[in-house]
PDB file of N, CA and C in Angstrom:
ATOM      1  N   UNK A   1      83.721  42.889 -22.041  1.00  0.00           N
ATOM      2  CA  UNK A   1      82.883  43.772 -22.831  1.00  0.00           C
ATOM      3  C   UNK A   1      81.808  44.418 -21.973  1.00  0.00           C
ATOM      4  N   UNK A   2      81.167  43.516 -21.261  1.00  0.00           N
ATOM      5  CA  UNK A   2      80.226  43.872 -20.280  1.00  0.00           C
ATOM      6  C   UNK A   2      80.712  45.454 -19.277  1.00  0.00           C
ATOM      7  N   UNK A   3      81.807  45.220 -18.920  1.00  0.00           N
ATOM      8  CA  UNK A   3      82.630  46.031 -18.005  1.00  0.00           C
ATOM      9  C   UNK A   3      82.816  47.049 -18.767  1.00  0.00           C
ATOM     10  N   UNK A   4      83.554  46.829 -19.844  1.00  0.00           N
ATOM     11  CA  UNK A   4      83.840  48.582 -20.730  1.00  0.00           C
ATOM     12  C   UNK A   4      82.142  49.453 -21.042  1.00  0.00           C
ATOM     13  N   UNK A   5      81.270  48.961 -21.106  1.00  0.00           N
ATOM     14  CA  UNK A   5      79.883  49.239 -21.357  1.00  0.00           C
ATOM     15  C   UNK A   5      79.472  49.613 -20.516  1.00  0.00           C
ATOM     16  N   UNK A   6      79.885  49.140 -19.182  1.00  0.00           N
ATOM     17  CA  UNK A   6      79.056  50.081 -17.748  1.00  0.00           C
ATOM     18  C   UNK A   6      79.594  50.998 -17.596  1.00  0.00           C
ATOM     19  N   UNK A   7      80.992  51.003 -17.351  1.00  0.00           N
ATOM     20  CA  UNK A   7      82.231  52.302 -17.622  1.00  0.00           C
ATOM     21  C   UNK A   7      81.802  53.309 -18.138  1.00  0.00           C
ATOM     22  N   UNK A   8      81.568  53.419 -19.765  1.00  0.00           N
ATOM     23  CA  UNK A   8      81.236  53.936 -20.698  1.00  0.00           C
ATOM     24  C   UNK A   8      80.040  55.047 -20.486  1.00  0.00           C
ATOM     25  N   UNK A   9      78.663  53.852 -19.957  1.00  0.00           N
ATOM     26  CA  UNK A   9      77.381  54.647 -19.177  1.00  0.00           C
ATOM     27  C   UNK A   9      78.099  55.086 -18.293  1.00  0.00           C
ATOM     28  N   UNK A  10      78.436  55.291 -17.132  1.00  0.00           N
ATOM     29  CA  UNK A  10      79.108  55.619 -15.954  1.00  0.00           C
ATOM     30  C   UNK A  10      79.511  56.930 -16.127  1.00  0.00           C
ATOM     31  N   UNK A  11      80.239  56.995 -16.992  1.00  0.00           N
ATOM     32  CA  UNK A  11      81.395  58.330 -17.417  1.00  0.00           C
ATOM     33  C   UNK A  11      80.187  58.878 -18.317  1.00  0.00           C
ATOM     34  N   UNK A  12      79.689  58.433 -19.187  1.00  0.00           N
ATOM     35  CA  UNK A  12      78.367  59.468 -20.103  1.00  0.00           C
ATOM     36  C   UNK A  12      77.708  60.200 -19.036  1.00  0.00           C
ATOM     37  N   UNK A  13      77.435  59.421 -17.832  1.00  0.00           N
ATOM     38  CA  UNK A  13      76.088  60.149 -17.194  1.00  0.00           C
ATOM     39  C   UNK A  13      77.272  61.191 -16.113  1.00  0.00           C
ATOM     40  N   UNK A  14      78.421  60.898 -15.918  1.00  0.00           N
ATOM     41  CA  UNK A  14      79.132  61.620 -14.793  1.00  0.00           C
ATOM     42  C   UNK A  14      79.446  62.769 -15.771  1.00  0.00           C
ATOM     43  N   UNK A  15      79.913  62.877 -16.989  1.00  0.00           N
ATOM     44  CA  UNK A  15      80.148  64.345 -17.928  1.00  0.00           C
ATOM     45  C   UNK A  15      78.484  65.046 -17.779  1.00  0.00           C
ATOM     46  N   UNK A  16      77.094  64.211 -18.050  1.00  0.00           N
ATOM     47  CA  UNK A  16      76.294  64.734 -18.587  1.00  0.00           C
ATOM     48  C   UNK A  16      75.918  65.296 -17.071  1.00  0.00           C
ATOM     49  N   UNK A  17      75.991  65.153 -16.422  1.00  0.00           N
ATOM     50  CA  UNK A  17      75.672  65.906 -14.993  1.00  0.00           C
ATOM     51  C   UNK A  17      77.001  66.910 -14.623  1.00  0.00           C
ATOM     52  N   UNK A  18      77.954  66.751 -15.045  1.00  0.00           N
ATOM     53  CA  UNK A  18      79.466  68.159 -14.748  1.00  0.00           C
ATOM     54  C   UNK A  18      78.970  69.030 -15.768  1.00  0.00           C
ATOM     55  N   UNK A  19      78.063  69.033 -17.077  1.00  0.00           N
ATOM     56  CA  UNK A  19      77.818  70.079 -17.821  1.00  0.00           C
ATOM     57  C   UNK A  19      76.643  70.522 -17.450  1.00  0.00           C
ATOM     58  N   UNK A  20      75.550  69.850 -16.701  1.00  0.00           N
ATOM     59  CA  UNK A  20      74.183  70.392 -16.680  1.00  0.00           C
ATOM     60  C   UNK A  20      74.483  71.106 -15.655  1.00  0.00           C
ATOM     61  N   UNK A  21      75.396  70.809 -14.412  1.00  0.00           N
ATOM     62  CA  UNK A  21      75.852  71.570 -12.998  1.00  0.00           C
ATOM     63  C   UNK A  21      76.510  72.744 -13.037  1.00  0.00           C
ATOM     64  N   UNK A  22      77.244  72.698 -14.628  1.00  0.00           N
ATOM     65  CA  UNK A  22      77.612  74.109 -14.933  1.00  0.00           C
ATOM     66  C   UNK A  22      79.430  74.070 -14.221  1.00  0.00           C
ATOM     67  N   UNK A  23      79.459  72.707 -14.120  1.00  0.00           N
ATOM     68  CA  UNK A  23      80.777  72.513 -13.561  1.00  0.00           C
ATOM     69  C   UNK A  23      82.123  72.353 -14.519  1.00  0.00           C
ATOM     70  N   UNK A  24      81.500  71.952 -15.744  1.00  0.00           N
ATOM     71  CA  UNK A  24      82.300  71.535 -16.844  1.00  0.00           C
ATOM     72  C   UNK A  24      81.370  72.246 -17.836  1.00  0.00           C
ATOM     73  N   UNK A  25      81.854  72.895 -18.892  1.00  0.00           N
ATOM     74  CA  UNK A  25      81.152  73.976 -20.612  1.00  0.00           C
ATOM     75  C   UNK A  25      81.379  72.890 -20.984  1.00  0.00           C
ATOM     76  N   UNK A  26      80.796  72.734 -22.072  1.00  0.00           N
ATOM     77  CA  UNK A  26      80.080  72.129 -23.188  1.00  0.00           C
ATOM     78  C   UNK A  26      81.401  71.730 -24.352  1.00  0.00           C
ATOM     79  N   UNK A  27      82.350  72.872 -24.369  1.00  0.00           N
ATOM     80  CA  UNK A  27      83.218  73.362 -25.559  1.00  0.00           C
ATOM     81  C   UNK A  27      84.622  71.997 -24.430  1.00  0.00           C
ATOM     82  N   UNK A  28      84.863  72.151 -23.325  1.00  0.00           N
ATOM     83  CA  UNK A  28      86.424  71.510 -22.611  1.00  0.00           C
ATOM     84  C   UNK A  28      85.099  70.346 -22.958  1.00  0.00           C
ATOM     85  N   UNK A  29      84.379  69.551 -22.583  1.00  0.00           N
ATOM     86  CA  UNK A  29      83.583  68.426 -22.590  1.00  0.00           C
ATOM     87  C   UNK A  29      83.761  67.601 -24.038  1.00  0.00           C
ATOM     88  N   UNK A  30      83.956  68.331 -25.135  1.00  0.00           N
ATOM     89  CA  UNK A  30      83.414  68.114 -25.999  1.00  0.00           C
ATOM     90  C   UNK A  30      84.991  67.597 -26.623  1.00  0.00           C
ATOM     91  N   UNK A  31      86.177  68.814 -26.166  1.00  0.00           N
ATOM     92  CA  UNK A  31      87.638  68.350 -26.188  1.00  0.00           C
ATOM     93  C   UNK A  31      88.024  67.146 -25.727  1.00  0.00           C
ATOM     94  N   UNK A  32      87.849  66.871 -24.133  1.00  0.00           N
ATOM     95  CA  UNK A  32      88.202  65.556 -23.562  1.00  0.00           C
ATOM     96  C   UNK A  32      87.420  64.764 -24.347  1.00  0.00           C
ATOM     97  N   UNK A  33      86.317  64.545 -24.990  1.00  0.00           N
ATOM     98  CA  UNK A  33      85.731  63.223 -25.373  1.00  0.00           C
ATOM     99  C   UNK A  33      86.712  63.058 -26.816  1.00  0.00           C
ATOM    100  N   UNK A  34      87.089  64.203 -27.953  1.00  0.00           N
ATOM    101  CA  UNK A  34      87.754  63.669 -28.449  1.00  0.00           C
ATOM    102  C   UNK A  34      89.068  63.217 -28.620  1.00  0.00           C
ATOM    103  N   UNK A  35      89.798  63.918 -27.934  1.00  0.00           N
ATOM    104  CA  UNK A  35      90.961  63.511 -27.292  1.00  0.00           C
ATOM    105  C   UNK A  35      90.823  61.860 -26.532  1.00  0.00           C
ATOM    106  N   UNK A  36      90.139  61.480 -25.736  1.00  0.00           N
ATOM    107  CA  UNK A  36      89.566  60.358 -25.785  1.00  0.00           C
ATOM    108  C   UNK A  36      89.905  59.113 -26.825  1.00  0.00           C
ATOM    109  N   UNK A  37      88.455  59.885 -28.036  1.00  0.00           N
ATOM    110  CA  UNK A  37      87.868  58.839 -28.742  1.00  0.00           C
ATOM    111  C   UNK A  37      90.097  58.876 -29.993  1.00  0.00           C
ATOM    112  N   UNK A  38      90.678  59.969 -30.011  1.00  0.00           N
ATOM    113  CA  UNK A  38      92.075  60.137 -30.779  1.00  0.00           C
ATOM    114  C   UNK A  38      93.097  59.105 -30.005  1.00  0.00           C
ATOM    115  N   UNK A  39      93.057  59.589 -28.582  1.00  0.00           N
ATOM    116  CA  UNK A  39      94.146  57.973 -27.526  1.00  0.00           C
ATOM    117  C   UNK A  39      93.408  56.994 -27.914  1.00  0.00           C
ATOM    118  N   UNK A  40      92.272  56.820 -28.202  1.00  0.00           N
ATOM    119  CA  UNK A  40      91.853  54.920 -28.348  1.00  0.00           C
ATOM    120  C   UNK A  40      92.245  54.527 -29.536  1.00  0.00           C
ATOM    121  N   UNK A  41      92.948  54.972 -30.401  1.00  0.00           N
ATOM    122  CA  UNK A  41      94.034  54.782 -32.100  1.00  0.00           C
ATOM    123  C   UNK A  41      95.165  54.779 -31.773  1.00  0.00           C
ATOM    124  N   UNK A  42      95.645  55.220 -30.494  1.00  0.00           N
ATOM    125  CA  UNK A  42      96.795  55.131 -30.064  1.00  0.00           C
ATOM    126  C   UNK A  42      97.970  53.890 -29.653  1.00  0.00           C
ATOM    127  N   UNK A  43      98.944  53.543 -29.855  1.00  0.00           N
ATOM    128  CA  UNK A  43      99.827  52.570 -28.684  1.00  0.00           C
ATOM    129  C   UNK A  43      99.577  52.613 -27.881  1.00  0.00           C
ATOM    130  N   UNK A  44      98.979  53.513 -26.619  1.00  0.00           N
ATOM    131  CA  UNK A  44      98.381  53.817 -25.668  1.00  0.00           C
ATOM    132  C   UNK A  44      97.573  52.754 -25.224  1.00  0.00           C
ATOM    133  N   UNK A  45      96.340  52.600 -25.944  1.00  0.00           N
ATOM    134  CA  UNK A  45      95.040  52.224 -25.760  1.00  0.00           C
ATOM    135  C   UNK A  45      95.380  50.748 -24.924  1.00  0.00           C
ATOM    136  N   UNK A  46      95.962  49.784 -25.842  1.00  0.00           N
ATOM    137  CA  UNK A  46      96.100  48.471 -24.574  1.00  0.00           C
ATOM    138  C   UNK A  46      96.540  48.970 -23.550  1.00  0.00           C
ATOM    139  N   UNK A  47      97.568  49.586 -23.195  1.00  0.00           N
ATOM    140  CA  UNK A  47      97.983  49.803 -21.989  1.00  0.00           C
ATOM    141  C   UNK A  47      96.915  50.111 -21.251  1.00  0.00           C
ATOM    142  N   UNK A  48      96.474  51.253 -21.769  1.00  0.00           N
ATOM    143  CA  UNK A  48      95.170  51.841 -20.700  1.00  0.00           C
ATOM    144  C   UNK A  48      93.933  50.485 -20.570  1.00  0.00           C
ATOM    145  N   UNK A  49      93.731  49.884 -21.886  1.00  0.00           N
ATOM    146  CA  UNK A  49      92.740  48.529 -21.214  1.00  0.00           C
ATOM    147  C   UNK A  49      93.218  48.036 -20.058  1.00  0.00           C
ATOM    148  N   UNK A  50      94.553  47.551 -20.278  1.00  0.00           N
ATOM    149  CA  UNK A  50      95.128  46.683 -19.590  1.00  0.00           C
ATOM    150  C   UNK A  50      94.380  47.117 -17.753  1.00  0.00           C
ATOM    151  N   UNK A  51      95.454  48.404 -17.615  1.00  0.00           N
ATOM    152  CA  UNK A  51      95.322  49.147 -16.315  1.00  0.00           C
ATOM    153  C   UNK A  51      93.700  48.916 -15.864  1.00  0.00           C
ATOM    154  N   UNK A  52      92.967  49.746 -16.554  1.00  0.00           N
ATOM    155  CA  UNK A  52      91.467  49.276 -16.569  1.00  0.00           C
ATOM    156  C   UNK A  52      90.550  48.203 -16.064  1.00  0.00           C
ATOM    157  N   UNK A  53      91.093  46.785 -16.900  1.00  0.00           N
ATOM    158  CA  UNK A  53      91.115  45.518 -16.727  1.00  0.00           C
ATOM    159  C   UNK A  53      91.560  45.217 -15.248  1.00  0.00           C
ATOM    160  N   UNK A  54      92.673  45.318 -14.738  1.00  0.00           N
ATOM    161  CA  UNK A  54      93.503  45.403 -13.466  1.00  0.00           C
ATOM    162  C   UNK A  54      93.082  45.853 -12.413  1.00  0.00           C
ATOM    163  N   UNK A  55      92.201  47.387 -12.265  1.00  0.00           N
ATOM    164  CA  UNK A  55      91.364  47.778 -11.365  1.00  0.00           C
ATOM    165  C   UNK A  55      90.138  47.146 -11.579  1.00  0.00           C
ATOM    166  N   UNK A  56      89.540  46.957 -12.562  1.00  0.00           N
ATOM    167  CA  UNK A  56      88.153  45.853 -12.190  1.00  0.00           C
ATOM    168  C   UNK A  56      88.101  44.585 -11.493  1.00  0.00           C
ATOM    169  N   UNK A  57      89.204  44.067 -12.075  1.00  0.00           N
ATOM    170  CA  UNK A  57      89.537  42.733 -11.507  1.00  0.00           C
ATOM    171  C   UNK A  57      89.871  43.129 -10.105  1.00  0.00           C
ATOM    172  N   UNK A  58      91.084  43.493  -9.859  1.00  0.00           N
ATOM    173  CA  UNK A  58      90.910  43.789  -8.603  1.00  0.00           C
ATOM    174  C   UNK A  58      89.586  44.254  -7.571  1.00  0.00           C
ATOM    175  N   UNK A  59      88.709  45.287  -7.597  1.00  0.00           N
ATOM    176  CA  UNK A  59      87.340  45.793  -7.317  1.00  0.00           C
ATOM    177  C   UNK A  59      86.259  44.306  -7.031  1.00  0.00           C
ATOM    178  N   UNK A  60      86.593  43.453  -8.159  1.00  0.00           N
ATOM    179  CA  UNK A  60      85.687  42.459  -8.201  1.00  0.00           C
ATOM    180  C   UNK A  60      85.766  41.429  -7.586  1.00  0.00           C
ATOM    181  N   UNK A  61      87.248  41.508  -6.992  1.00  0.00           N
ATOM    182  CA  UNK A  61      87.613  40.094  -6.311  1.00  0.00           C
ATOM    183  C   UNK A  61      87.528  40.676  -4.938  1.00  0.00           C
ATOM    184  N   UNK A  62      86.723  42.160  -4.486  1.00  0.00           N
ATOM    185  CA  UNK A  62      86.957  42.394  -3.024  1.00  0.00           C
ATOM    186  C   UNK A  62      85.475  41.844  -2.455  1.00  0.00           C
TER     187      UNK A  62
END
């Protein structure tokens, strides 16, 4: 839980700096997050924990 929560901040503050930089509009930003928040209802979603899970663990054991 800890891990999906830093992620989470991580990616908030990496979009909120691609839109203030003028690198990413407001309108594609606003698409990917719900497209996003629509795959996490998905069959998808464990898989993608899983993968997720897999690179942390890995990262954490270096």
């Amino acid at each position: 839980m800890a891990v999906s929560i830093s992620v989470v901040i991580l990616l908030g503050i990496v979009v909120f700096v691609l839109i203030r930089g003028g690198s990413v509009r407001l309108l594609p930003a606003l698409a990917c997050a719900g497209f996003g928040f629509f795959l996490a209802s998905t069959g998808a979603a464990p898989l993608i924990t899983g993968a997720i899970n897999a690179v942390t663990g890995w990262i954490s054991s270096i």
